[in-house]
Protein backbone atom coordinates (compact mmCIF):
# COMPACT_ATOMS: atom_id res chain seq x y z
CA UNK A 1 57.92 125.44 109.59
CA UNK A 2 59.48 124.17 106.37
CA UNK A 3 61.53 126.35 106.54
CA UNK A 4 63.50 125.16 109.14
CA UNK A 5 63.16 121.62 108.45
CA UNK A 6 65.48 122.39 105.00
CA UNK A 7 68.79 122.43 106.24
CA UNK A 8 71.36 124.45 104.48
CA UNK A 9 72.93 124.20 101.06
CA UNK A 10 76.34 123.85 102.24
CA UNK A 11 75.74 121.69 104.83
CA UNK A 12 74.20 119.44 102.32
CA UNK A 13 76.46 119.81 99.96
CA UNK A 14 79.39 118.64 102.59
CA UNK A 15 77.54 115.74 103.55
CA UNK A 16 77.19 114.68 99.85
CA UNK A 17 80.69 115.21 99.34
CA UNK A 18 81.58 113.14 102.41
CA UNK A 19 79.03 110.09 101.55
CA UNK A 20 80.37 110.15 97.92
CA UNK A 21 84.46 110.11 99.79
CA UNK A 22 83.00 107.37 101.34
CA UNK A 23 81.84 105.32 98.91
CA UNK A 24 85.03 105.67 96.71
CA UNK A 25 87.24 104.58 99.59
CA UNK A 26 84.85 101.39 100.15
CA UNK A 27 85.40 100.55 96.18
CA UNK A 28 88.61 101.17 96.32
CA UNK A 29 89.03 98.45 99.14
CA UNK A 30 86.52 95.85 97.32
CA UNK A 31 88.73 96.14 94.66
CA UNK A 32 92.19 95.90 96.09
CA UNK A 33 90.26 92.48 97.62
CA UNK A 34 89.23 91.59 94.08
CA UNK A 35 93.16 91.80 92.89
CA UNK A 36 94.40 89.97 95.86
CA UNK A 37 91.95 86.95 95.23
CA UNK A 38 93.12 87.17 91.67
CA UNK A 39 96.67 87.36 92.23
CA UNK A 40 96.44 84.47 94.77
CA UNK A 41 94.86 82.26 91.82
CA UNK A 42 97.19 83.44 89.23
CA UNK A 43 100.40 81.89 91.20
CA UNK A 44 97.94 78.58 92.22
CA UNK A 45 97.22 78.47 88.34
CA UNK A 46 101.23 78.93 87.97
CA UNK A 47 102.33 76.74 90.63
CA UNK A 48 100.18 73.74 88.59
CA UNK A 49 101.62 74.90 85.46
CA UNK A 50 105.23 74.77 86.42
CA UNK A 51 104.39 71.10 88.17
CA UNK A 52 101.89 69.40 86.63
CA UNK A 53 102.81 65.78 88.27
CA UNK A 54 102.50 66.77 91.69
């Protein structure tokens, strides 16, 4: 009965392949978020700079 419980190598090997895809898409989009939140406080930080009486 084990047996059949195990399921195959490639099929597991797929799935790892397709979690691990997975996983580097979703840090590739917390990151792109990361650089937009920095480059939004980079040109506040520059906007105070350039005018720092208003």
């Amino acid at each position: 009965m084990a047996e059949h419980l195990k399921k195959p190598f490639k099929d597991s090997l797929s799935d790892i392949k397709e979690r691990m895809k997975e996983k580097r898409n979703q840090k590739w989009l917390t990151l792109s978020k990361v650089s937009q939140i920095s480059t939004v406080k980079c040109k506040r930080a520059s906007k105070i700079l350039e005018y720092p009486d208003v």
